[in-house]
PDB file of N, CA and C in Angstrom:
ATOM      1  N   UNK A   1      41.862 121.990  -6.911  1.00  0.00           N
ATOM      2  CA  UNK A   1      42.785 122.851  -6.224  1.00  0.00           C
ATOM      3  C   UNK A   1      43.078 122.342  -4.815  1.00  0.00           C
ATOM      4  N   UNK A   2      42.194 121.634  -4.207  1.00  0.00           N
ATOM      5  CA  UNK A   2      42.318 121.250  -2.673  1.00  0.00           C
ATOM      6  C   UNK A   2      43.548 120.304  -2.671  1.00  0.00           C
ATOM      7  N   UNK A   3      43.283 119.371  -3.752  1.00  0.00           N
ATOM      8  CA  UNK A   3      44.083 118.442  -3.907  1.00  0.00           C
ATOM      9  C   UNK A   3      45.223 118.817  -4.341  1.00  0.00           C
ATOM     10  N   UNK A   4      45.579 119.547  -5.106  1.00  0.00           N
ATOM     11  CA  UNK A   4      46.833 119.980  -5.636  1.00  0.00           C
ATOM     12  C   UNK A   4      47.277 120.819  -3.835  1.00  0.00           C
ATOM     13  N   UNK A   5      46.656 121.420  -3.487  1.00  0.00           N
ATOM     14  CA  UNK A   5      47.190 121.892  -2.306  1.00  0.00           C
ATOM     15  C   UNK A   5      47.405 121.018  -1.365  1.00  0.00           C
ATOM     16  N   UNK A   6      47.082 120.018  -1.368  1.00  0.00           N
ATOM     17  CA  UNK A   6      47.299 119.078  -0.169  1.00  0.00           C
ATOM     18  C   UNK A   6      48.555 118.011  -0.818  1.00  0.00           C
ATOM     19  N   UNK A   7      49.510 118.115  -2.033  1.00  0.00           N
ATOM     20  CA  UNK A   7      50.434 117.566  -3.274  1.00  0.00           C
ATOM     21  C   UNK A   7      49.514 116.202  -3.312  1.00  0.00           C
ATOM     22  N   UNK A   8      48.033 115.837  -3.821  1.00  0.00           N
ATOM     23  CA  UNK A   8      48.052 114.835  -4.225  1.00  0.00           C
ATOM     24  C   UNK A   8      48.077 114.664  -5.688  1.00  0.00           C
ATOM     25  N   UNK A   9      48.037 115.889  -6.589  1.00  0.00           N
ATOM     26  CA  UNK A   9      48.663 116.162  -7.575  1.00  0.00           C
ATOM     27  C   UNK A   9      47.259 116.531  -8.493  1.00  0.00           C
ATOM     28  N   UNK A  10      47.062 116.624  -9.227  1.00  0.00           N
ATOM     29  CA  UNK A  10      46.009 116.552 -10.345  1.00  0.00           C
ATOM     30  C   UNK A  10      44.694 115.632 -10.170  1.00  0.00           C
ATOM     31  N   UNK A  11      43.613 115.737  -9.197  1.00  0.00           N
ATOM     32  CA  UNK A  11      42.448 114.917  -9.763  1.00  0.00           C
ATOM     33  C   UNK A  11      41.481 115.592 -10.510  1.00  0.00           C
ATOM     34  N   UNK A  12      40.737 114.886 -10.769  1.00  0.00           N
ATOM     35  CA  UNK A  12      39.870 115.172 -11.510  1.00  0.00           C
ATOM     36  C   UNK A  12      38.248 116.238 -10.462  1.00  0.00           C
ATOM     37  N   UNK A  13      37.941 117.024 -10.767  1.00  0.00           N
ATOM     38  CA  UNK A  13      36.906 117.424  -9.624  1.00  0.00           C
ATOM     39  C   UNK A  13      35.686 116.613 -10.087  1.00  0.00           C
ATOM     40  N   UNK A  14      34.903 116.747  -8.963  1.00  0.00           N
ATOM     41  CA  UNK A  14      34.094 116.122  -8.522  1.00  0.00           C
ATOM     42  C   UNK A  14      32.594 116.990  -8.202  1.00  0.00           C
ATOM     43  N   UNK A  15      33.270 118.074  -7.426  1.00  0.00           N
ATOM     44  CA  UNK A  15      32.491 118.831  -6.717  1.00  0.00           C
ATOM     45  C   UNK A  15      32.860 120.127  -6.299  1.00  0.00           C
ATOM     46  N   UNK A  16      32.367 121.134  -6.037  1.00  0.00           N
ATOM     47  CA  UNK A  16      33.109 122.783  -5.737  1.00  0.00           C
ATOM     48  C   UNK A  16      32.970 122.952  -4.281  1.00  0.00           C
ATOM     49  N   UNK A  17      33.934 123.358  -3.759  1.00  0.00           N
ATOM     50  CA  UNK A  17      33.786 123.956  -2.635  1.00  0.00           C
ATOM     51  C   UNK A  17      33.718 125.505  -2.590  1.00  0.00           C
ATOM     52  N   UNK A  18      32.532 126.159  -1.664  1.00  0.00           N
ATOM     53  CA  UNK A  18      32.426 127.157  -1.770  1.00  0.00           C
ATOM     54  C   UNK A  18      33.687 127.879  -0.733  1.00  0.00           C
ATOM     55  N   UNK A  19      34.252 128.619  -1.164  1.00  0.00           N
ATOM     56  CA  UNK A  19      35.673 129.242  -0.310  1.00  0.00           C
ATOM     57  C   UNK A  19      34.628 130.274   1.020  1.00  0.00           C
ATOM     58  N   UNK A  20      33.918 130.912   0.083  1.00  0.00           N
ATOM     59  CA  UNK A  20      33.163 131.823   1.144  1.00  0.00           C
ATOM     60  C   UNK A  20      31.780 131.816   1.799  1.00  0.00           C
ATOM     61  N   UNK A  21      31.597 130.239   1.393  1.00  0.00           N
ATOM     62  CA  UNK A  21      29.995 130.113   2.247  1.00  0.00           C
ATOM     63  C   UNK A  21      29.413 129.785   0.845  1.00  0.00           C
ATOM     64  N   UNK A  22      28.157 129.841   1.082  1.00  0.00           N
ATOM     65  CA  UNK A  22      26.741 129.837   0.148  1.00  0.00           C
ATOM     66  C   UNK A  22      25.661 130.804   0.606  1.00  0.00           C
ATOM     67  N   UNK A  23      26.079 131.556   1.382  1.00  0.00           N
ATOM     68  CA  UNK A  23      24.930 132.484   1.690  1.00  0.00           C
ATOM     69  C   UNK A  23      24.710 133.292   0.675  1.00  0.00           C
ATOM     70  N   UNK A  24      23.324 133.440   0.133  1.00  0.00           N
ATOM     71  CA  UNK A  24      22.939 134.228  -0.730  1.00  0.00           C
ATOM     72  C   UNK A  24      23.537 134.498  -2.063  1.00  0.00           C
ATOM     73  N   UNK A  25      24.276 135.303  -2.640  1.00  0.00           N
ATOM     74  CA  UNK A  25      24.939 134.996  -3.818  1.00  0.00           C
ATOM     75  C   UNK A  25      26.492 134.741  -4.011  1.00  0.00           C
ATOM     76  N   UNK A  26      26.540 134.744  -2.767  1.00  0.00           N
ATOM     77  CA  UNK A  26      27.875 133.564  -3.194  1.00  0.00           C
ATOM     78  C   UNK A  26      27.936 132.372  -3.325  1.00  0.00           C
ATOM     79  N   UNK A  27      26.418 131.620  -3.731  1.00  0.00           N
ATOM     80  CA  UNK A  27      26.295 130.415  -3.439  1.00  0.00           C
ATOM     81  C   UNK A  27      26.762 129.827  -5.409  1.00  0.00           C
ATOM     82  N   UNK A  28      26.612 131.531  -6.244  1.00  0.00           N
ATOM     83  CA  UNK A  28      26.395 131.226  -7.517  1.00  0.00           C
ATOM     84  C   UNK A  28      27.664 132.292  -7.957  1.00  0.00           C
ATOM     85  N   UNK A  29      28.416 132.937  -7.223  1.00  0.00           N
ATOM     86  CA  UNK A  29      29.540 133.704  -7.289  1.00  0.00           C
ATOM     87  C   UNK A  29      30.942 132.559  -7.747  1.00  0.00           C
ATOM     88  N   UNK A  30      31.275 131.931  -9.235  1.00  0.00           N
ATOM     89  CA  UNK A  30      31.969 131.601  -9.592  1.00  0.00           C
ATOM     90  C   UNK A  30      33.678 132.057  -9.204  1.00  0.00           C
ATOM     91  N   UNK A  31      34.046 133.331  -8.530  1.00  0.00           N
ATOM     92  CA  UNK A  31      35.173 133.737  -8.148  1.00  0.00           C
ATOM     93  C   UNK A  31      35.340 133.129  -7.056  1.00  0.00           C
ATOM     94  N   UNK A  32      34.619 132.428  -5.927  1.00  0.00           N
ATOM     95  CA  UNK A  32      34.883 131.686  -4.834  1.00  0.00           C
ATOM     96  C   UNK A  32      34.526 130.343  -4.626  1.00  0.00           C
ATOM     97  N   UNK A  33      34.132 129.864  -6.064  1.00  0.00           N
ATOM     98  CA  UNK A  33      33.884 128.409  -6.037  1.00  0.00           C
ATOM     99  C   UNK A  33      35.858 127.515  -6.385  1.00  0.00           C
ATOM    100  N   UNK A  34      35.261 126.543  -5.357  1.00  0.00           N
ATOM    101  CA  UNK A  34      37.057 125.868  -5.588  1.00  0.00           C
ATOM    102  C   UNK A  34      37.148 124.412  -5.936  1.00  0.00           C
ATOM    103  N   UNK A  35      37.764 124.141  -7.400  1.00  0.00           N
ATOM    104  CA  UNK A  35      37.120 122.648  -7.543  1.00  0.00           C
ATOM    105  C   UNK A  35      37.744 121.706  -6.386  1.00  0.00           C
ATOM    106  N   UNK A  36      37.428 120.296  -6.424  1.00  0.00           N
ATOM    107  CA  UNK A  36      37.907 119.745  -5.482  1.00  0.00           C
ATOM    108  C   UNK A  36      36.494 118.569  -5.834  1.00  0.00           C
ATOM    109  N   UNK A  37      36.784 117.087  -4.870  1.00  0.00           N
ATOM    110  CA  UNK A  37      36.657 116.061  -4.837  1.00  0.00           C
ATOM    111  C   UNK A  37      35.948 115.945  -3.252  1.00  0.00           C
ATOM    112  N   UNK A  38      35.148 114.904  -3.711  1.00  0.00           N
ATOM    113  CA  UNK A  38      34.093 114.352  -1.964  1.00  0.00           C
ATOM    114  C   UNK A  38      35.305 113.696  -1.049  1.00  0.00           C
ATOM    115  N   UNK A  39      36.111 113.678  -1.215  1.00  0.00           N
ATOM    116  CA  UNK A  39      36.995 113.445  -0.043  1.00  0.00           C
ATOM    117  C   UNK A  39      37.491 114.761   0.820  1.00  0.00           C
ATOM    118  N   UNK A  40      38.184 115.412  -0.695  1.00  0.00           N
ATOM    119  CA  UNK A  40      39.028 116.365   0.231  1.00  0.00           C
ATOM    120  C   UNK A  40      37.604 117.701  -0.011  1.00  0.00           C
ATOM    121  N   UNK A  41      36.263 117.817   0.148  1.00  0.00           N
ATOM    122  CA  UNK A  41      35.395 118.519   0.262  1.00  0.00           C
ATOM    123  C   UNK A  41      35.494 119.078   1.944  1.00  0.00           C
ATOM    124  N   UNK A  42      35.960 118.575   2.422  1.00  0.00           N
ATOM    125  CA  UNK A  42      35.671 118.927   4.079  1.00  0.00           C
ATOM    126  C   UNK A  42      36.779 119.863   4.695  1.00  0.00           C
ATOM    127  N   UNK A  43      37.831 118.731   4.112  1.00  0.00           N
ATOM    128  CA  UNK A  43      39.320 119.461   4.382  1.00  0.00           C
ATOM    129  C   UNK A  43      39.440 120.729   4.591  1.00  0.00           C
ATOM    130  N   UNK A  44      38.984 121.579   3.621  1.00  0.00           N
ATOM    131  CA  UNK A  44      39.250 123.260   4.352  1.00  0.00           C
ATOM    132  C   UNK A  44      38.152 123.633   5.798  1.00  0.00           C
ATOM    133  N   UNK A  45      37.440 122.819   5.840  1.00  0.00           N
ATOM    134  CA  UNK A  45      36.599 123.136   7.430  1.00  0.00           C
ATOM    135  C   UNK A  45      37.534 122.166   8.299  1.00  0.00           C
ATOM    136  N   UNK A  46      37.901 121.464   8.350  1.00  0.00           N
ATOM    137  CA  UNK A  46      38.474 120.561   8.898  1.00  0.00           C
ATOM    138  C   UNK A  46      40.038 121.107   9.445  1.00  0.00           C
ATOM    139  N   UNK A  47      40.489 121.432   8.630  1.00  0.00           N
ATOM    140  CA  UNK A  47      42.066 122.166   8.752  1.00  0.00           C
ATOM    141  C   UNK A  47      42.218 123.811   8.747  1.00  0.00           C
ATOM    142  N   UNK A  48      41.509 124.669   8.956  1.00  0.00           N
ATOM    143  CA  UNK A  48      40.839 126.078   8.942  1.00  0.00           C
ATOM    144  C   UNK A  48      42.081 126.923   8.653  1.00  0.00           C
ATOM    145  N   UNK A  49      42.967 126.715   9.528  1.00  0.00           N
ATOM    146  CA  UNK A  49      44.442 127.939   9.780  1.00  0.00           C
ATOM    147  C   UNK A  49      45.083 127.384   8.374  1.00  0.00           C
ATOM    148  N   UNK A  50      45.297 126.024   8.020  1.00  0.00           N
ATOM    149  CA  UNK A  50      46.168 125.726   6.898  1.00  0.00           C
ATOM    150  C   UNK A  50      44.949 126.054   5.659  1.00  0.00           C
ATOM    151  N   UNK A  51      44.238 125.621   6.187  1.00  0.00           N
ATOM    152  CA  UNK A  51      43.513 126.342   4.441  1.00  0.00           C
ATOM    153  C   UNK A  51      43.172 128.121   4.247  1.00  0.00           C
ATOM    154  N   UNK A  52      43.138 128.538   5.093  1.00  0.00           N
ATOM    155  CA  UNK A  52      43.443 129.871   5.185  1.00  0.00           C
ATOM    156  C   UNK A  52      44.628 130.284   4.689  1.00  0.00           C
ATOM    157  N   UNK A  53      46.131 129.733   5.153  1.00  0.00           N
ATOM    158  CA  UNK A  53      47.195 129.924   4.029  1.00  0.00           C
ATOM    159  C   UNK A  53      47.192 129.467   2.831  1.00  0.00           C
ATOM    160  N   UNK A  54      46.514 128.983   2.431  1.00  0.00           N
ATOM    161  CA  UNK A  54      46.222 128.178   0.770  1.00  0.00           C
ATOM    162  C   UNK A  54      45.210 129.036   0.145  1.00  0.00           C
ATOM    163  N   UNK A  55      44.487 130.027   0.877  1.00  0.00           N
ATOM    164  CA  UNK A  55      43.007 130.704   0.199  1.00  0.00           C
ATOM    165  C   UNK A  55      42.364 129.635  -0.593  1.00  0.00           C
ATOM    166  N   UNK A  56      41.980 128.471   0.318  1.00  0.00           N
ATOM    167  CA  UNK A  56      40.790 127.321  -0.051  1.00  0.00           C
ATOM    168  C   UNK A  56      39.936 128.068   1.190  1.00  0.00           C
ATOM    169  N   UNK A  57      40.260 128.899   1.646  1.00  0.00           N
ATOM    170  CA  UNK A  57      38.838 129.345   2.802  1.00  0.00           C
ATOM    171  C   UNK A  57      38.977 130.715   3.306  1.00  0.00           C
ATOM    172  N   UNK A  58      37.794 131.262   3.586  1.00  0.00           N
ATOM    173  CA  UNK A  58      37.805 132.663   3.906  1.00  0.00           C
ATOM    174  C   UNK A  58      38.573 132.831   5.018  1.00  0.00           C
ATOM    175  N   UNK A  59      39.064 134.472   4.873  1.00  0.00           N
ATOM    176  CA  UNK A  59      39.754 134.678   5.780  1.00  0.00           C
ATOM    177  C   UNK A  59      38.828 135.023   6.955  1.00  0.00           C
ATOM    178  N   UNK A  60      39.561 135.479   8.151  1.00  0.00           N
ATOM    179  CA  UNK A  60      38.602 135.841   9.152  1.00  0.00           C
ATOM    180  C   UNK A  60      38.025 136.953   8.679  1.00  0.00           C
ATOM    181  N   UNK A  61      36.446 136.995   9.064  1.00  0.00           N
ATOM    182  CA  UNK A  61      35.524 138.437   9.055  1.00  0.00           C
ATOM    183  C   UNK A  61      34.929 137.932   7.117  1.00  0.00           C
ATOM    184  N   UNK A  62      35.130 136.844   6.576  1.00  0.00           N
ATOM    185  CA  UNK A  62      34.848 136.842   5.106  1.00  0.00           C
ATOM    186  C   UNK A  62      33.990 135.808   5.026  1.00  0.00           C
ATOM    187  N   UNK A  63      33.764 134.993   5.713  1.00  0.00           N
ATOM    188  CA  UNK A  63      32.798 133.748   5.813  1.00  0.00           C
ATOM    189  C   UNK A  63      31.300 134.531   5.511  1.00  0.00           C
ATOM    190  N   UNK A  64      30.744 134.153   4.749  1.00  0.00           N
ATOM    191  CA  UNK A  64      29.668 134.450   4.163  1.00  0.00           C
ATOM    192  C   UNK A  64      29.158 136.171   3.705  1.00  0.00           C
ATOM    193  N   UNK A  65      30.375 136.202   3.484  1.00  0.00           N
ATOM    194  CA  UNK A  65      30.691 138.351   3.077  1.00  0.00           C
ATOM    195  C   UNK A  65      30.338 137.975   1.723  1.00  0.00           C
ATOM    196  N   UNK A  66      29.787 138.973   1.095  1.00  0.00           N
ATOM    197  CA  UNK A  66      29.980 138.584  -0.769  1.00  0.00           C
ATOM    198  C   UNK A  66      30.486 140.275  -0.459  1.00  0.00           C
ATOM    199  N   UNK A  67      31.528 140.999  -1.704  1.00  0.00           N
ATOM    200  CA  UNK A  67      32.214 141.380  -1.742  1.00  0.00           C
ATOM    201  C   UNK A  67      30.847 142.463  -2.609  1.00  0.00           C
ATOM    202  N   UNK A  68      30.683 143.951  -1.490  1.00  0.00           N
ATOM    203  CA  UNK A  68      29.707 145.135  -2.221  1.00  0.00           C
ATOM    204  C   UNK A  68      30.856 145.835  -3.907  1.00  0.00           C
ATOM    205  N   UNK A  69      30.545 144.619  -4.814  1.00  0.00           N
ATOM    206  CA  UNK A  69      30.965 145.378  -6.420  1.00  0.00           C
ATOM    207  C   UNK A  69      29.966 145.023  -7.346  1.00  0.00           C
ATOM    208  N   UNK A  70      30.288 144.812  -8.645  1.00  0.00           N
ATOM    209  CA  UNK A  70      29.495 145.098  -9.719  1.00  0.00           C
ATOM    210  C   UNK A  70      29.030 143.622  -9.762  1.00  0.00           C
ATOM    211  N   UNK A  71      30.178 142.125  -9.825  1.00  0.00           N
ATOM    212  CA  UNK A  71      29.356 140.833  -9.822  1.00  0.00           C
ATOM    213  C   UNK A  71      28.694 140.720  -9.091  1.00  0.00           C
ATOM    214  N   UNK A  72      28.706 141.011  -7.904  1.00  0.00           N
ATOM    215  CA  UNK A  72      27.536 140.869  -6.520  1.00  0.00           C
ATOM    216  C   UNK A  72      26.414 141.179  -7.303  1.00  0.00           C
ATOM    217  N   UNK A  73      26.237 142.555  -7.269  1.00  0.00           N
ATOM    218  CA  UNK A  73      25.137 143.145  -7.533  1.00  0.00           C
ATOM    219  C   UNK A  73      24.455 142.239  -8.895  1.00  0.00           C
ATOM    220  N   UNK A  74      25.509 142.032 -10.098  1.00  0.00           N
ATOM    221  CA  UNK A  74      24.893 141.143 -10.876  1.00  0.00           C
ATOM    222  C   UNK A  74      23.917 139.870 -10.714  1.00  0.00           C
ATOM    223  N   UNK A  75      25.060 139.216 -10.120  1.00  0.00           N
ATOM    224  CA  UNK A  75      24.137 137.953  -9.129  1.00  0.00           C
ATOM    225  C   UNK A  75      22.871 138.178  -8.700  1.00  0.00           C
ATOM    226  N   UNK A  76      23.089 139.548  -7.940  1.00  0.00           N
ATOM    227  CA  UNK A  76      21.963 139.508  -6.952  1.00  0.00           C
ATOM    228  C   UNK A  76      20.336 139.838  -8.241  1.00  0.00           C
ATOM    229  N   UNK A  77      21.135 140.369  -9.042  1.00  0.00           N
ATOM    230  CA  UNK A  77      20.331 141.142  -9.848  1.00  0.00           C
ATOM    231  C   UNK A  77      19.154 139.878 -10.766  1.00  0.00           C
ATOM    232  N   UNK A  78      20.428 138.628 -10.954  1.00  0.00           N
ATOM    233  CA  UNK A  78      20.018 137.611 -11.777  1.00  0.00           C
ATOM    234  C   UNK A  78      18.558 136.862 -11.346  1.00  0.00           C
TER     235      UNK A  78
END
């Protein structure tokens, strides 16, 4: 997705970027994992305001929030 957002078109992933951190169970919260490649892995820390319009990164006040619903609690539960 990073890559398609940045038009380099279709690669293949590599690696996930977490959209909202890794703290605690969002580290295993599949709704905020974003595929993507060891290059463009940085890119949404790197470019913050433009990946914020792309939702490759939390918005402000969401950086390491996991969202109080039923997967949370699952996770947490796991």
């Amino acid at each position: 997705m990073v890559a398609l957002a940045l038009n380099q078109g279709a690669i293949k992933a590599t690696c996930i970027h977490h959209a909202r951190g890794r703290l605690g169970t969002l580290k295993f919260d599949e709704r905020f994992w974003i595929p993507t490649t060891m290059q463009n892995s940085l890119w949404p820390h790197t470019h913050i305001s433009a990946a914020r319009r792309l939702n490759l990164i939390a918005q402000t006040g969401e950086w390491h929030v996991a969202p109080d619903d039923d997967e949370t609690k699952r996770i947490r539960d796991w």
